[in-house]
Protein backbone atom coordinates (compact mmCIF):
# COMPACT_ATOMS: atom_id res chain seq x y z
CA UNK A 1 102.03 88.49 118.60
CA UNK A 2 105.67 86.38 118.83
CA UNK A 3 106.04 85.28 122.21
CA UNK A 4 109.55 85.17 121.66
CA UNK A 5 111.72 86.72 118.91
CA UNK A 6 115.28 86.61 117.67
CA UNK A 7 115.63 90.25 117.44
CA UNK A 8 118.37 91.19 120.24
CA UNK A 9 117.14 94.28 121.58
CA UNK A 10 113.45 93.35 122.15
CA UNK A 11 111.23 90.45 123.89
CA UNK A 12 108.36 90.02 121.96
CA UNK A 13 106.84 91.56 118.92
CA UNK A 14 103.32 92.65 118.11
CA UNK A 15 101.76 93.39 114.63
CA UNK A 16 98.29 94.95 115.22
CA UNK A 17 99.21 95.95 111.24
CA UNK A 18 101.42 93.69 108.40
CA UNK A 19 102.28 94.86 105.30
CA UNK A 20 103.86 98.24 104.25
CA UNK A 21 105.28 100.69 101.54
CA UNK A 22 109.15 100.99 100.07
CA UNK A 23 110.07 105.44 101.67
CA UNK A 24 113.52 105.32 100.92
CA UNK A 25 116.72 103.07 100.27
CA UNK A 26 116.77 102.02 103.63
CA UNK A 27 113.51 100.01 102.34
CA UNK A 28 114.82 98.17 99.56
CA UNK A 29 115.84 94.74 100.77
CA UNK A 30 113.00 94.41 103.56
CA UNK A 31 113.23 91.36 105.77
CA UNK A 32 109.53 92.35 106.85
CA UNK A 33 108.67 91.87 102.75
CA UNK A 34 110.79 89.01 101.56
CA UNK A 35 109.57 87.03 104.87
CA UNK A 36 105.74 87.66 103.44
CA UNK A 37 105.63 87.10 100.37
CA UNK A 38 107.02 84.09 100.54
CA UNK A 39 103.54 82.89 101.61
CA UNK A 40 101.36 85.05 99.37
CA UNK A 41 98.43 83.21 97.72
CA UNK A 42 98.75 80.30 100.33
CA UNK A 43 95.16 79.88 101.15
CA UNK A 44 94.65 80.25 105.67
CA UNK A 45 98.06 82.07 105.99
CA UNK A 46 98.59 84.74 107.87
CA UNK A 47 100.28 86.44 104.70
CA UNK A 48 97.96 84.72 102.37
CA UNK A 49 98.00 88.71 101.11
CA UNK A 50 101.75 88.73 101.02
CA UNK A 51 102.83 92.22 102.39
CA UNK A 52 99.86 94.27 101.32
CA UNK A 53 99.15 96.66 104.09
CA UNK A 54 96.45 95.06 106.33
CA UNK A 55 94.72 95.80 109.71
CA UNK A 56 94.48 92.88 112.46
CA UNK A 57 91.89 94.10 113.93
CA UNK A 58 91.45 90.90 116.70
CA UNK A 59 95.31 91.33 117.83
CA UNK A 60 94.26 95.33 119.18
CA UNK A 61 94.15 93.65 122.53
CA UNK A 62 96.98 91.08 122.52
CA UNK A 63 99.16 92.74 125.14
CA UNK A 64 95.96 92.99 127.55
CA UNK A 65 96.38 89.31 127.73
CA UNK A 66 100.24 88.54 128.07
CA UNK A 67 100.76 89.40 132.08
CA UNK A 68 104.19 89.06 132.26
CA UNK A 69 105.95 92.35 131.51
CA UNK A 70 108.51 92.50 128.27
CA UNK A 71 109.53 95.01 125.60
CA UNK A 72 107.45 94.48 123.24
CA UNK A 73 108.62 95.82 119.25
CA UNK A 74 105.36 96.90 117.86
CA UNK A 75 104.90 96.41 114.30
CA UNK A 76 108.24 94.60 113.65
CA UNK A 77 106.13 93.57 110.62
CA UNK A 78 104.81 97.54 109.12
CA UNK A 79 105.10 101.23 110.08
CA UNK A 80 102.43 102.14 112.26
CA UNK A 81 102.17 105.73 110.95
CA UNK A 82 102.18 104.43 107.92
CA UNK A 83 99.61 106.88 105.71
CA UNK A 84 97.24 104.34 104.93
CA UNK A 85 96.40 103.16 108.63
CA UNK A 86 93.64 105.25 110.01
CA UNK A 87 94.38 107.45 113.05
CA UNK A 88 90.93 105.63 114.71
CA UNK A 89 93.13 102.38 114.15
CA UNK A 90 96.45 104.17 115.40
CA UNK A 91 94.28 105.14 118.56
CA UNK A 92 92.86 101.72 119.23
CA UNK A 93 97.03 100.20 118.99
CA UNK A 94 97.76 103.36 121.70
CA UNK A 95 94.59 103.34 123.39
CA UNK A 96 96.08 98.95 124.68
CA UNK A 97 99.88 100.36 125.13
CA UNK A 98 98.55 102.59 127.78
CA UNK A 99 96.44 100.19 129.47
CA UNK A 100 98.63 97.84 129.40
CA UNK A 101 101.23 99.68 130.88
CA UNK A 102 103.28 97.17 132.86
CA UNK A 103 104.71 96.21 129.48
CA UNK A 104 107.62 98.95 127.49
CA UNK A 105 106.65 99.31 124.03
CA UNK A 106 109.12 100.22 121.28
CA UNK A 107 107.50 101.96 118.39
CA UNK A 108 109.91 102.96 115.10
CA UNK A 109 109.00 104.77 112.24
CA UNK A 110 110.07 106.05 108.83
CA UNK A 111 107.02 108.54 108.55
CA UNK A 112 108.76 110.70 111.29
CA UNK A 113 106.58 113.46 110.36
CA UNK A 114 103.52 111.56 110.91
CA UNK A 115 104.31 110.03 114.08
CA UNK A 116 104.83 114.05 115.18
CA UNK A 117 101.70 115.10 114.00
CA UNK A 118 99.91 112.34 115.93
CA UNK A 119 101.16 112.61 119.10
CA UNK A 120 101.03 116.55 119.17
CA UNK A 121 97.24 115.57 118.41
CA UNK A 122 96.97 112.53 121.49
CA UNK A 123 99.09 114.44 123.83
CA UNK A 124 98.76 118.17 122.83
CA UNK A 125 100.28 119.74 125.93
CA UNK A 126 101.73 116.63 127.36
CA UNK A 127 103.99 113.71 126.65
CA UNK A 128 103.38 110.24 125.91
CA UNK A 129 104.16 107.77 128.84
CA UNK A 130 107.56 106.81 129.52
CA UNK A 131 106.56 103.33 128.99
CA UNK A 132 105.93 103.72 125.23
CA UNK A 133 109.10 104.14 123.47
CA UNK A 134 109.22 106.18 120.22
CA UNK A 135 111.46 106.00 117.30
CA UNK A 136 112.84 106.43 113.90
CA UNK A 137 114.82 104.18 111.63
CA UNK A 138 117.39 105.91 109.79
CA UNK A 139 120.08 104.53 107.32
CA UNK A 140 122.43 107.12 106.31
CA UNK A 141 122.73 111.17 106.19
CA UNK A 142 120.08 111.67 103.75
CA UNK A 143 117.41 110.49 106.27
CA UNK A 144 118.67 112.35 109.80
CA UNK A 145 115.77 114.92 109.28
CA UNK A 146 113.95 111.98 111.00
CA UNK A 147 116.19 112.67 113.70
CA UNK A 148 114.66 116.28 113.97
CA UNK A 149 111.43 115.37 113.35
CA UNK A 150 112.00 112.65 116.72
CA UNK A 151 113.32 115.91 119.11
CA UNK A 152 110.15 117.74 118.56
CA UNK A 153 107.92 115.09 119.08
CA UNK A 154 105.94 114.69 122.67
CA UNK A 155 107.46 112.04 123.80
CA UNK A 156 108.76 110.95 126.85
CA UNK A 157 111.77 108.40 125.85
CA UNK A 158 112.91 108.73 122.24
CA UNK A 159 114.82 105.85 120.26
CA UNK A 160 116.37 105.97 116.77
CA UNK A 161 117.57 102.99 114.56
CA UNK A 162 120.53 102.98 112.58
CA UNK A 163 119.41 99.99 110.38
CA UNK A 164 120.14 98.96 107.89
CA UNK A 165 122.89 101.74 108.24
CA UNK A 166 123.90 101.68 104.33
CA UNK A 167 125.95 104.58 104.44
CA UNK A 168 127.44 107.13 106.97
CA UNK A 169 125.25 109.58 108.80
CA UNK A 170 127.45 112.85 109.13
CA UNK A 171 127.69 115.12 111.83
CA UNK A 172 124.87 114.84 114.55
CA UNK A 173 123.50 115.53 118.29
CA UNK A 174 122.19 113.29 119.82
CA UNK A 175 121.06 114.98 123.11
CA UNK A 176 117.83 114.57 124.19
CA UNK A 177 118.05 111.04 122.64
CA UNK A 178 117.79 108.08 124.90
CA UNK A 179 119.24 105.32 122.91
CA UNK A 180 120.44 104.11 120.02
CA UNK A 181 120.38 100.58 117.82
CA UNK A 182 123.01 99.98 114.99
CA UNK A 183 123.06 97.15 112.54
CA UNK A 184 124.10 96.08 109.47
CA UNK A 185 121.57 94.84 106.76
CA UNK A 186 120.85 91.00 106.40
CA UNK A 187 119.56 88.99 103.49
CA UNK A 188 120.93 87.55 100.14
CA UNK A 189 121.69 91.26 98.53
CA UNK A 190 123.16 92.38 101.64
CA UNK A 191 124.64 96.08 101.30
CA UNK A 192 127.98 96.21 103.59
CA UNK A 193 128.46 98.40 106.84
CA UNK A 194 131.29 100.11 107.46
CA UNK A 195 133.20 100.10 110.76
CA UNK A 196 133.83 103.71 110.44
CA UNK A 197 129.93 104.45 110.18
CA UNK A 198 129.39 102.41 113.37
CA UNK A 199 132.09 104.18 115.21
CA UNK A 200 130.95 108.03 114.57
CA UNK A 201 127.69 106.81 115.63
CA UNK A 202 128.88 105.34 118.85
CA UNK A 203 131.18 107.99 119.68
CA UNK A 204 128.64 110.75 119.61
CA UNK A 205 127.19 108.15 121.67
CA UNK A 206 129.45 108.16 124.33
CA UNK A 207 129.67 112.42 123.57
CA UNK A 208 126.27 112.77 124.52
CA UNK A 209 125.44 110.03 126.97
CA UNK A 210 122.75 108.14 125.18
CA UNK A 211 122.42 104.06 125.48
CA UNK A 212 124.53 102.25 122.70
CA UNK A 213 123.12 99.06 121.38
CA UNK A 214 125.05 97.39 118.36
CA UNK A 215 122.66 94.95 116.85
CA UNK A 216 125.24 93.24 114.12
CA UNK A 217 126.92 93.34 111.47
CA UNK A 218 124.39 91.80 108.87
CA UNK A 219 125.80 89.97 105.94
CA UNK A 220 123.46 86.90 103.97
CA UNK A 221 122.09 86.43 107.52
CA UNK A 222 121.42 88.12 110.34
CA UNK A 223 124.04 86.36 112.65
CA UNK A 224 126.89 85.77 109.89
CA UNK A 225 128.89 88.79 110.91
CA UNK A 226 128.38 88.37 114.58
CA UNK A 227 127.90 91.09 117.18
CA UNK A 228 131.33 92.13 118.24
CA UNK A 229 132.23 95.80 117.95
CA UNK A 230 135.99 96.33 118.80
CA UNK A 231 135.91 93.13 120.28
CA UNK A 232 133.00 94.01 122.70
CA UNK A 233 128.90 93.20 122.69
CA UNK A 234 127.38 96.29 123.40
CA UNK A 235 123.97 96.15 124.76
CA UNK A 236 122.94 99.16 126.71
CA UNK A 237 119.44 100.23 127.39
CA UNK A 238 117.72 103.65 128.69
CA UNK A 239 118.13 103.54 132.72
CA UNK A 240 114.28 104.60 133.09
CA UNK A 241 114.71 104.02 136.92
CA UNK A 242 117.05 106.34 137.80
CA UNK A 243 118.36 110.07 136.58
CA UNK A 244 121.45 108.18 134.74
CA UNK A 245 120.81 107.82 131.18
CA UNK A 246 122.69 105.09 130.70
CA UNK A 247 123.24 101.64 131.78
CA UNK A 248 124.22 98.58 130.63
CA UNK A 249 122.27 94.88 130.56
CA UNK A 250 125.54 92.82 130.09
CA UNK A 251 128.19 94.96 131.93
CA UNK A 252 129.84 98.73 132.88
CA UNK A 253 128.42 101.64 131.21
CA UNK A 254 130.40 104.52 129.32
């Protein structure tokens, strides 16, 4: 567990599970994989293993010990639904987010599908608390079935992640969404955003009253392009205390 991170829309991360599988495009320049295997075959590293999917078993209870509460990114590092993680293991990660409930979790995806199937099997005629976010990452329109796939899960608040967005997503609602992320892809073989992608996105934002958080722009780092959209930081979160969807950390809301 980071007890700090530099990504702008969370506190601290957790990785109960490193190491993953390439889905889609979206997956091609990883951050999560280029930051491992930098470190593969270097005897007592964490990611000695490089980015081979592995379970940390002694970090299940991390959050049990950190008192102060955060939002917490879980598995900044891997996809928890990811088909190789057992659903025993998957219960032990959900089994600490609910007891440690004074933190808010953020959970993303690519296996939308799975992350359905397994909370329809937790929850069956319930929802999962509002303290554990779920979410899917998607990068362009070939990918927004993950959007349906997040509608008809049980959850309570429901997140999706336009990054890297490498290409426009079309047409879509966005009601019964409760925010959104956008950013641009970082690394050496950054793919460009364009502005127009961002700006659909945000619009049918504003359309259907969901939280708008623009992450960056990307480029050979994360910070190169900067965060300014129109001129503006825009760093809205779900207002979970209140029947108002949206409100914003850093100023006025829509």
């Amino acid at each position: 567990m980071a007890d700090s991170t530099e990504i702008e829309w969370t506190d601290s991360t957790w990785n109960p599970v490193t190491g993953c599988t390439k889905v889609t495009a979206g997956c091609d320049l990883c951050y999560a994989e280029r930051f491992s295997e930098r470190f593969r075959g270097v005897k007592g590293h964490p990611f000695e293993h490089g980015f081979d999917l592995t379970l940390r078993h002694g970090r299940l209870e991390q959050p049990l010990r950190w008192r102060q509460p955060r939002r917490i990114f879980v598995n900044s590092m891997s996809d928890l639904f990811h088909k190789e993680v057992p659903v025993s293991f998957i219960d032990s990660v959900f089994d600490t987010m609910e007891q440690a409930s004074w933190h808010t979790y953020q959970v993303l995806t690519k296996r939308s599908s799975l992350m359905a199937r397994y909370l329809s099997r937790r929850y069956k005629g319930d929802l999962a608390p509002r303290h554990i976010w779920l979410g899917v990452s998607i990068e362009d329109a070939k990918n927004t079935v993950r959007l349906a796939h997040l509608k008809a899960a049980k959850a309570s608040t429901r997140f999706v992640s336009f990054e890297p967005l490498i290409g426009p997503v079309g047409p879509i609602s966005l009601k019964g969404i409760d925010w959104v992320i956008v950013g641009g892809e970082s690394g050496p073989r950054a793919r460009p955003m364009d502005e127009a992608w961002v700006l659909e996105i945000r619009d049918q934002c504003k359309s259907d009253k969901v939280a708008f958080f623009f992450k960056q722009w990307g480029g050979t780092r994360p910070k190169t392009g900067g965060r300014l959209l129109r001129g503006r930081e825009w760093n809205q979160y779900p207002d979970k205390s209140a029947k108002r969807r949206v409100e914003s950390v850093h100023g006025a809301s829509y």
